[in-house]
C-alpha atoms as a PDB file:
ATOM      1  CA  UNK A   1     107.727 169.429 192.571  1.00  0.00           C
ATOM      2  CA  UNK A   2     107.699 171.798 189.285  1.00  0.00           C
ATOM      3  CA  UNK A   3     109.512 172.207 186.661  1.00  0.00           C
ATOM      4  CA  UNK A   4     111.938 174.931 188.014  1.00  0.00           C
ATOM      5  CA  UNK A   5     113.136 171.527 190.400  1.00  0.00           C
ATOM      6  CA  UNK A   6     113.972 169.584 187.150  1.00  0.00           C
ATOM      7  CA  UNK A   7     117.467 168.858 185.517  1.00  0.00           C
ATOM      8  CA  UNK A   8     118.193 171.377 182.487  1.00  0.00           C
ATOM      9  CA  UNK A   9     119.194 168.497 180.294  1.00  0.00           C
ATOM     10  CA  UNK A  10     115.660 167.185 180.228  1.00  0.00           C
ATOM     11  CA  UNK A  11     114.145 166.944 177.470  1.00  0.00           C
ATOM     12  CA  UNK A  12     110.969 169.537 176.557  1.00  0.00           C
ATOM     13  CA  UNK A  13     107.979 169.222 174.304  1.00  0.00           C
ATOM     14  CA  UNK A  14     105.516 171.666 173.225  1.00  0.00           C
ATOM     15  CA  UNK A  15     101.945 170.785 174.583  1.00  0.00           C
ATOM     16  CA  UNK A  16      99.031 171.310 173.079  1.00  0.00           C
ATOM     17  CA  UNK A  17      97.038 171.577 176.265  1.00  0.00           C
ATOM     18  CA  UNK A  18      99.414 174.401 178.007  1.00  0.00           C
ATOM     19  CA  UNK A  19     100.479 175.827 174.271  1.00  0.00           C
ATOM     20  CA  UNK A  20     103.645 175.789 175.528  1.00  0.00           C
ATOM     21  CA  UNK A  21     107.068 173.712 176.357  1.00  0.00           C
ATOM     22  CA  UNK A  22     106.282 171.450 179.043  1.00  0.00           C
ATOM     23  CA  UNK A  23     109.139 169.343 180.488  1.00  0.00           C
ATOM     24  CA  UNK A  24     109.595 165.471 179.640  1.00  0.00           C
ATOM     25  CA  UNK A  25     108.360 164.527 183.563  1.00  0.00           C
ATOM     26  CA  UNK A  26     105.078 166.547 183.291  1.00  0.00           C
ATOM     27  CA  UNK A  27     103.859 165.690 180.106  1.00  0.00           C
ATOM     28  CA  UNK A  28     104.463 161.715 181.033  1.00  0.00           C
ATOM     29  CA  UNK A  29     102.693 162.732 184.730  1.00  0.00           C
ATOM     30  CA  UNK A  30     100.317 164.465 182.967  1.00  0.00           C
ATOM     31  CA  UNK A  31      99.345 161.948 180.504  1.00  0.00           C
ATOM     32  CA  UNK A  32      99.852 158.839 182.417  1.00  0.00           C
ATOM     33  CA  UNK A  33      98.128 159.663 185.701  1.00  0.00           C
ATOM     34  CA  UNK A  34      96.236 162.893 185.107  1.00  0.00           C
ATOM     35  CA  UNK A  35      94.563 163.895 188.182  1.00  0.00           C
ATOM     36  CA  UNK A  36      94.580 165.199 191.317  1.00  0.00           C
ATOM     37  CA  UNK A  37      96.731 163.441 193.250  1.00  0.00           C
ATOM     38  CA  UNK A  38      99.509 164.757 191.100  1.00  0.00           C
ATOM     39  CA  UNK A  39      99.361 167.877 193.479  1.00  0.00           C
ATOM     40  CA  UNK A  40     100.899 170.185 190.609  1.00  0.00           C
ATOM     41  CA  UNK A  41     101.388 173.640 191.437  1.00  0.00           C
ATOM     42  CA  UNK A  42      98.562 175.829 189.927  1.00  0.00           C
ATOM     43  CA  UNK A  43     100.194 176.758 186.774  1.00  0.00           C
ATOM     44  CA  UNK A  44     101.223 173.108 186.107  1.00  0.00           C
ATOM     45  CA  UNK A  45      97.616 171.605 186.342  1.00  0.00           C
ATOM     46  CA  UNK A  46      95.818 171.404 182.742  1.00  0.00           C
ATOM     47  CA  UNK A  47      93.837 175.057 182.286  1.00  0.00           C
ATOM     48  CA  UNK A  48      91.001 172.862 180.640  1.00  0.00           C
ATOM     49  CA  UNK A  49      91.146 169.598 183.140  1.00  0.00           C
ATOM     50  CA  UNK A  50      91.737 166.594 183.662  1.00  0.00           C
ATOM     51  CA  UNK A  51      89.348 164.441 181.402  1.00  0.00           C
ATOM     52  CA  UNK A  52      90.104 167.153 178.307  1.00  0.00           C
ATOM     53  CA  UNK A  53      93.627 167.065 179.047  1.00  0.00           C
ATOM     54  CA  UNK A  54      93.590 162.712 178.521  1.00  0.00           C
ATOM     55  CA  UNK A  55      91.895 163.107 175.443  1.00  0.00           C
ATOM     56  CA  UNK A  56      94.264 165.668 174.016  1.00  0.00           C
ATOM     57  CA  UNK A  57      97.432 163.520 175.323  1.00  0.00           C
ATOM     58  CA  UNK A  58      95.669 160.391 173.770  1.00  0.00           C
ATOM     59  CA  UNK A  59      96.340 162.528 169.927  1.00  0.00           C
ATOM     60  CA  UNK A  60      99.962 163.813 170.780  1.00  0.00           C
ATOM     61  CA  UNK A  61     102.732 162.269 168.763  1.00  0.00           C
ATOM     62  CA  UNK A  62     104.396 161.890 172.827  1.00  0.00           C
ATOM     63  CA  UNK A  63     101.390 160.064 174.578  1.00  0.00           C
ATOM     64  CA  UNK A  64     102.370 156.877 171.774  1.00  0.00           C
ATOM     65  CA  UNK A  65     106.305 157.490 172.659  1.00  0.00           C
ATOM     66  CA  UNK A  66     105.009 155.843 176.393  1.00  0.00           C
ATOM     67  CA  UNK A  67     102.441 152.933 175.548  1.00  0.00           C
END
């Protein structure tokens, strides 16, 4: 699924990993499970990977919203 499959009410948050709005689903995927059995479409996986991307979401005001 990608993002073009979510509601339009959902909320969005710019990511520092994609430096761009992400939707509310993939940033908690992204951050919660990171890896690849997430089978994201390309331009939905992290550009820099999976172990950079956990570090990243572990300093983004979001990542706390979900522990």
């Amino acid at each position: 699924m990608d993002s073009t499959n979510q509601p339009n009410n959902e909320r969005r948050y710019l990511c520092p990993i994609f430096n761009r709005e992400i939707s509310e689903w993939l940033c908690w995927e992204i951050s919660n499970i990171g890896d690849d059995s997430l089978k994201l479409p390309p331009h939905e996986v992290p550009p820099c990977g999976w172990d950079e991307a956990y570090r990243i979401c572990q300093g983004c005001p979001h990542y706390a919203e979900w522990e």
